[in-house]
Each structure stands twice: as structure tokens, then as C-alpha cells.
N, C-alpha and C. Protein backbone atom coordinates (compact mmCIF):
# COMPACT_ATOMS: atom_id res chain seq x y z
N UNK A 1 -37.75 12.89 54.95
CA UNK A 1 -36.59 13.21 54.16
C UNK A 1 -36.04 11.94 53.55
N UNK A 2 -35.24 12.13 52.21
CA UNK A 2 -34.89 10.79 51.54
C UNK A 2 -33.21 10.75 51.96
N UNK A 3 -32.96 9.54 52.15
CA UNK A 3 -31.64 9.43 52.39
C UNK A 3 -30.85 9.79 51.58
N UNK A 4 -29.86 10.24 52.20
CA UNK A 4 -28.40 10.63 51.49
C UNK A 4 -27.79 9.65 50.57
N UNK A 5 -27.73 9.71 49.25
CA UNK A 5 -27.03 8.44 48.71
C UNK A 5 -25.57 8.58 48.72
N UNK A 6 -25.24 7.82 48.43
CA UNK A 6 -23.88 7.04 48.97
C UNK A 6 -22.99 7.60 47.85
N UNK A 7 -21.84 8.29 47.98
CA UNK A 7 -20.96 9.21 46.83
C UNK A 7 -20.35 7.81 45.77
N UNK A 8 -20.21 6.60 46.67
CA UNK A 8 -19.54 5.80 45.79
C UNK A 8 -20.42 4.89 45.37
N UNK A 9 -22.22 4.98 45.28
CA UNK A 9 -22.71 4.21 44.35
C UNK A 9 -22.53 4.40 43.28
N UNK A 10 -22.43 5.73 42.52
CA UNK A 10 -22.37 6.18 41.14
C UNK A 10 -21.29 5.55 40.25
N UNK A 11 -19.91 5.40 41.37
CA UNK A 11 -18.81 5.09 40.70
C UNK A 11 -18.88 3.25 40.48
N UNK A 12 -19.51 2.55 41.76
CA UNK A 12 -19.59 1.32 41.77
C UNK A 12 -20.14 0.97 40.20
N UNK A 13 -22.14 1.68 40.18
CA UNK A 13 -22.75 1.33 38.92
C UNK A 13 -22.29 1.58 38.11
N UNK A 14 -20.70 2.62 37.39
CA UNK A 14 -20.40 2.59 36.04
C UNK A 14 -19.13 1.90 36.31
N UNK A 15 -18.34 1.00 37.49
CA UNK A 15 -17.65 0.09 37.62
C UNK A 15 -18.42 -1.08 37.11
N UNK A 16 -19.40 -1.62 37.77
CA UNK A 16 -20.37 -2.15 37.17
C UNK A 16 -20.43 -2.95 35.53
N UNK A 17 -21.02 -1.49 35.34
CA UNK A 17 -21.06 -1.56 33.57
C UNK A 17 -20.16 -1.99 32.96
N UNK A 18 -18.60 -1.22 33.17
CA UNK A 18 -17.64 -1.52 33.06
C UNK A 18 -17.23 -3.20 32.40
N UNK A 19 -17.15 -3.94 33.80
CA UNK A 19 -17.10 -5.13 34.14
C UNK A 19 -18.05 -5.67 33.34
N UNK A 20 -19.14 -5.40 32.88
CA UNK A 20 -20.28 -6.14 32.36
C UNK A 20 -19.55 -6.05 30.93
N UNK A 21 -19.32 -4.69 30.43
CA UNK A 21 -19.11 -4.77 29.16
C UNK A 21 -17.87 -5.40 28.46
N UNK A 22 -16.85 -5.81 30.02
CA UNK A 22 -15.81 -5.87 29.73
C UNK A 22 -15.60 -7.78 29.05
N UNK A 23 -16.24 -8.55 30.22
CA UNK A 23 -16.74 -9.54 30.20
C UNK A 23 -17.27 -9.96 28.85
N UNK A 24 -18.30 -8.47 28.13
CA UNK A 24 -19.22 -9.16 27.11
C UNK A 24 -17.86 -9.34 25.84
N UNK A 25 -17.18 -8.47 26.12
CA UNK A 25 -15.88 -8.34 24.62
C UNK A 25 -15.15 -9.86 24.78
N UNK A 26 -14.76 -10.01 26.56
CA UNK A 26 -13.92 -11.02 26.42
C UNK A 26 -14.76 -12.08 26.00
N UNK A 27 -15.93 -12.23 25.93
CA UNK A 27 -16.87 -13.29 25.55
C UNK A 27 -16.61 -13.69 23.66
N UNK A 28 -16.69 -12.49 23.26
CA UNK A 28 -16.82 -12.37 21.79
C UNK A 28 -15.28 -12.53 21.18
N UNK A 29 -14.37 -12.34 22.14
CA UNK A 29 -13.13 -12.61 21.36
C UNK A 29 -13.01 -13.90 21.58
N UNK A 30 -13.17 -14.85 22.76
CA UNK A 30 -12.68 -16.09 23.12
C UNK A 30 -13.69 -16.81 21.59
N UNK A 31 -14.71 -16.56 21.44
CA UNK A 31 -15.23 -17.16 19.89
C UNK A 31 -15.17 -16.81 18.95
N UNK A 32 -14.30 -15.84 18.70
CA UNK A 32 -13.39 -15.85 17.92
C UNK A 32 -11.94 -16.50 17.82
N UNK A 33 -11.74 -16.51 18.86
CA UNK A 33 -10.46 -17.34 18.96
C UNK A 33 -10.68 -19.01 18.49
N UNK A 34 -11.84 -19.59 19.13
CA UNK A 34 -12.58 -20.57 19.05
C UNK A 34 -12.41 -21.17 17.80
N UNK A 35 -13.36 -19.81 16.57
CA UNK A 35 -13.48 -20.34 15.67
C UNK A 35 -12.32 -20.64 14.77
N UNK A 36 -11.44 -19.07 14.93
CA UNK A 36 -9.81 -19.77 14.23
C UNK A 36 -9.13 -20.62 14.62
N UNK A 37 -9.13 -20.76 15.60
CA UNK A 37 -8.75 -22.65 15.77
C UNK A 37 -9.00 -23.58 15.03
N UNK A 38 -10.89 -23.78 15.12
CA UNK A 38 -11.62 -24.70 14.36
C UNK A 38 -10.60 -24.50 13.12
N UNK A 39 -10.97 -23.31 12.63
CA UNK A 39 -10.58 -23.07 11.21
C UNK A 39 -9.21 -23.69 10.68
N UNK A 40 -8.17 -23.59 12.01
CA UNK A 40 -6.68 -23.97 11.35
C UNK A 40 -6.91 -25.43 11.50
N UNK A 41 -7.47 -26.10 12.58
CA UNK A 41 -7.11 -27.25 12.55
C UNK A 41 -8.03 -28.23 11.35
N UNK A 42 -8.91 -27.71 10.36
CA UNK A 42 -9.22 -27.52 9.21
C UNK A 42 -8.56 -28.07 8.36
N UNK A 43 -7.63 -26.33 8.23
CA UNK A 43 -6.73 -26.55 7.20
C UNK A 43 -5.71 -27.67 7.49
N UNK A 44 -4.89 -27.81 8.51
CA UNK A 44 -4.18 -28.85 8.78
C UNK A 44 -4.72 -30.23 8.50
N UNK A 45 -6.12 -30.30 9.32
CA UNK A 45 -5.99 -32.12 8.77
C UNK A 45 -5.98 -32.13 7.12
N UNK A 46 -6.69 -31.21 6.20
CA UNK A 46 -6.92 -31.31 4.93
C UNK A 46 -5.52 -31.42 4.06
N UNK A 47 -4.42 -31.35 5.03
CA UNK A 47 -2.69 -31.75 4.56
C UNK A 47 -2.39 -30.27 3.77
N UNK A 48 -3.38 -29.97 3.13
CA UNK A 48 -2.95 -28.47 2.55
C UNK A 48 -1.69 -27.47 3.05
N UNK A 49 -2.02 -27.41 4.59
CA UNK A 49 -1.42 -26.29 5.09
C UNK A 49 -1.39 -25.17 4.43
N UNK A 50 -1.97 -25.12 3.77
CA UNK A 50 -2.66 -23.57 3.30
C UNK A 50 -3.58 -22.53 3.56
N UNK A 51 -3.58 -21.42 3.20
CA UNK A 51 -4.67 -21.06 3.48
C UNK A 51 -5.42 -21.40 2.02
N UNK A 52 -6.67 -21.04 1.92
CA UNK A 52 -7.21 -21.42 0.54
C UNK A 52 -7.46 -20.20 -0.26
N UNK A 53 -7.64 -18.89 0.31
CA UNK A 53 -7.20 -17.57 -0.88
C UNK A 53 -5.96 -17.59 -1.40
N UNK A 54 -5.20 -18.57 -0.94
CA UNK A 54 -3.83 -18.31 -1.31
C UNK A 54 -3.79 -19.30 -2.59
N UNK A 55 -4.10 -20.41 -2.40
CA UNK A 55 -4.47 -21.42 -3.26
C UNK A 55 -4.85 -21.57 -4.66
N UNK A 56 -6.45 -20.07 -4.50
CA UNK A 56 -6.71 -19.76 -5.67
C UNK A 56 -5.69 -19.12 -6.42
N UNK A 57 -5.12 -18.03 -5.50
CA UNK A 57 -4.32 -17.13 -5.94
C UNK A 57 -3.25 -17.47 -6.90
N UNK A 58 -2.56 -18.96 -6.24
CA UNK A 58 -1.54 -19.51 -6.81
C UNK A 58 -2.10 -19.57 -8.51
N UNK A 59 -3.37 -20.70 -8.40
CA UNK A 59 -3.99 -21.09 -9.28
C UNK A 59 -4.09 -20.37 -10.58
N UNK A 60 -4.87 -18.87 -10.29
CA UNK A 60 -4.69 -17.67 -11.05
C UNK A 60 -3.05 -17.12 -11.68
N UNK A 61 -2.24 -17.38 -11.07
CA UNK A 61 -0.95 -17.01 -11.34
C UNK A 61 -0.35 -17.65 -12.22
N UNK A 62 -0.86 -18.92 -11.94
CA UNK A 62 -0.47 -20.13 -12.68
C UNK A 62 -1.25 -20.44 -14.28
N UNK A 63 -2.38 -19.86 -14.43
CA UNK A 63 -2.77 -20.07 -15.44
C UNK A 63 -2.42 -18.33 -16.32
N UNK A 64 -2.22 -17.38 -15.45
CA UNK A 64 -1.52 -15.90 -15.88
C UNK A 64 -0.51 -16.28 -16.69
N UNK A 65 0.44 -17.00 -16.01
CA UNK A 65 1.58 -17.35 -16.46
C UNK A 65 1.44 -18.43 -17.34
N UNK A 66 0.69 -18.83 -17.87
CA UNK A 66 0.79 -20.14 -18.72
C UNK A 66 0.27 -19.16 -20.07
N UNK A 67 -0.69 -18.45 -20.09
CA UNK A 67 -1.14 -17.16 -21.04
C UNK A 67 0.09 -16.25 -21.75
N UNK A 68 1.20 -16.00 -20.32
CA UNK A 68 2.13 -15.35 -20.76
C UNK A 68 3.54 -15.75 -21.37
N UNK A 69 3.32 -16.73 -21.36
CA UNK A 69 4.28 -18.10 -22.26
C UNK A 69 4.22 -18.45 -23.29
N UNK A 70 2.62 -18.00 -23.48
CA UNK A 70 2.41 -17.93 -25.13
C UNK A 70 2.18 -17.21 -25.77
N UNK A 71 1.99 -16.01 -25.02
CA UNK A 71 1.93 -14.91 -25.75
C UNK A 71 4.05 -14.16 -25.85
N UNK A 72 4.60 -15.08 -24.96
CA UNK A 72 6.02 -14.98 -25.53
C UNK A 72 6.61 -15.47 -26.75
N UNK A 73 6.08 -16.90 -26.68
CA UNK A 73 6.40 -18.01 -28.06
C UNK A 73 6.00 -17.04 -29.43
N UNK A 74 4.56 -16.71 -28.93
CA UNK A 74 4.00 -16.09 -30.75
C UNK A 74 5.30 -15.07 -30.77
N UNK A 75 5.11 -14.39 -29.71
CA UNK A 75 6.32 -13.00 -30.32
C UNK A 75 7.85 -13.47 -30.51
N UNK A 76 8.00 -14.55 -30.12
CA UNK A 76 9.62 -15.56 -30.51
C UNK A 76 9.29 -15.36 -32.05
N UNK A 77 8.20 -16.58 -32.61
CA UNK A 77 7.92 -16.71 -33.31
C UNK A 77 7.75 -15.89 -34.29
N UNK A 78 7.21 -14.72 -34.00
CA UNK A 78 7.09 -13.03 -35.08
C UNK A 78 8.67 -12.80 -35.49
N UNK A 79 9.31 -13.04 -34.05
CA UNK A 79 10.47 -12.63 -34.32
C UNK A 79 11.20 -12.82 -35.22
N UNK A 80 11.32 -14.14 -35.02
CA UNK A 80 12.01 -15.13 -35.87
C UNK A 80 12.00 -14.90 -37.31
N UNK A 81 10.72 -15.09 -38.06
CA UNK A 81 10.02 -14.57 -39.13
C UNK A 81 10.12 -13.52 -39.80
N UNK A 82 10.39 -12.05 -38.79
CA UNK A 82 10.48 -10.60 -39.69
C UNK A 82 12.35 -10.93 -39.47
N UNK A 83 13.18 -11.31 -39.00
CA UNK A 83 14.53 -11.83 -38.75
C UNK A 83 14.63 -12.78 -40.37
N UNK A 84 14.01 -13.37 -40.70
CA UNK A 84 14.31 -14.33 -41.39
C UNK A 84 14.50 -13.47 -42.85
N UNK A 85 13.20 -12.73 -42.79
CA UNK A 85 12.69 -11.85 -43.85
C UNK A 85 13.94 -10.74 -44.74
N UNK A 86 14.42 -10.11 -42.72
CA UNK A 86 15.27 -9.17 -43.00
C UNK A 86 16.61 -9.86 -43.83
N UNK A 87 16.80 -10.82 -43.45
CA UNK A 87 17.98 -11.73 -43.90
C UNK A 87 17.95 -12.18 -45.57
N UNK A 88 16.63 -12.26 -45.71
CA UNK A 88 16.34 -12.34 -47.49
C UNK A 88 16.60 -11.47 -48.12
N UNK A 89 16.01 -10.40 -47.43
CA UNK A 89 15.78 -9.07 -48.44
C UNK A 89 17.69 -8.56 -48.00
N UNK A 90 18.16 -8.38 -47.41
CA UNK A 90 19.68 -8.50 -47.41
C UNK A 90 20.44 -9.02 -48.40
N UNK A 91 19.61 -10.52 -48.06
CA UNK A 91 20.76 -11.23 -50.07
C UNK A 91 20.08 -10.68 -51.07
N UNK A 92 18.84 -10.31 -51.55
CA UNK A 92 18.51 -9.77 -52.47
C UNK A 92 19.56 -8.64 -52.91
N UNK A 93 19.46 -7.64 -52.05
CA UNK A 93 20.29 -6.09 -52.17
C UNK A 93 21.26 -6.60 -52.74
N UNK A 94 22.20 -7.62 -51.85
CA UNK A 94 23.43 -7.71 -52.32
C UNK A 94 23.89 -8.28 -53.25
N UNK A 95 22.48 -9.53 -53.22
CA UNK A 95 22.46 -9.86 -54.96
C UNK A 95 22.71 -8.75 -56.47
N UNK A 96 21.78 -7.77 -56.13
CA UNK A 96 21.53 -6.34 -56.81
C UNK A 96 22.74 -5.56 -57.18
N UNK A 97 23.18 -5.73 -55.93
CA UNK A 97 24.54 -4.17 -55.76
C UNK A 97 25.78 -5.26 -56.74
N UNK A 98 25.92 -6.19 -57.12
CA UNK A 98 26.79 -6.98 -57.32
C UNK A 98 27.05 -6.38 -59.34
């Protein structure tokens, strides 16, 4: 006859597993942790203190906005011009009506 197995091996081997798998996560987060470290102390010595998507981002904003400065001026500029226009054709009329 084969021996009786033991009611609490079953629970031990998926305690077991458990522990194994638990171990393998804390493994994979501590290098992660690892690497964002590396990563900040990176950015820090590089004086930046930035992150660098942010950087571009600025960059992009910055040249957005340099686009949209001139595309303000021309329309100052339009302005100005059909303003000037309206102001002619005004003395004309009243030249006229006189």
C-alpha cells in the first residue's frame, strides 16, 4: 500500500510557488527601481533637472509660439492696411458729399 500523503503538502507546494513567484516580482521591481535611480541621478548631474520629453516639449512650444507671433504681426499688419484704406475711402466720400 502507498502512503497516505500529508493534507498539508498540497498547501505547503502552492505556498511554495507562492513565495517563489513572490520573490521573482520583488526581484523585477527592485531593477526597476535600480534603473530609475540610475536614470534620475542622470538627469541631475547633467544640471538640467529635467526630464528630457519635457525639454523637447518646451522646445516645440517655443518654436509654436514663435510661428504664432507672426502669424499675429501679418494680421496686425492686414489690419492696419484695410484700417488705413477704410480711412481714405472715408475722405474721399466726404470729399464727394461736400
Amino acid at each position: 500500500m502507498s502512503s497516505p500523503a500529508r493534507p498539508d503538502a498540497k498547501a505547503f507546494k502552492e505556498l511554495e510557488a507562492l513565495v517563489r513567484n513572490l520573490g521573482e516580482e520583488l526581484s523585477t521591481f527592485r531593477k526597476r527601481a535600480q534603473a530609475a535611480e540610475t536614470r534620475l541621478k542622470g538627469i541631475a548631474t547633467k544640471g538640467g533637472g529635467g526630464d528630457v520629453h519635457a525639454e523637447e516639449r518646451v522646445a516645440q512650444l517655443e518654436a509654436e509660439n514663435a510661428k504664432l507671433r507672426q502669424r499675429v504681426d501679418a494680421a496686425a499688419a492686414r489690419t492696419r492696411k484695410m484700417l488705413d484704406r477704410v480711412r481714405f475711402l472715408r475722405q474721399q466720400h466726404s470729399g464727394e458729399s461736400r
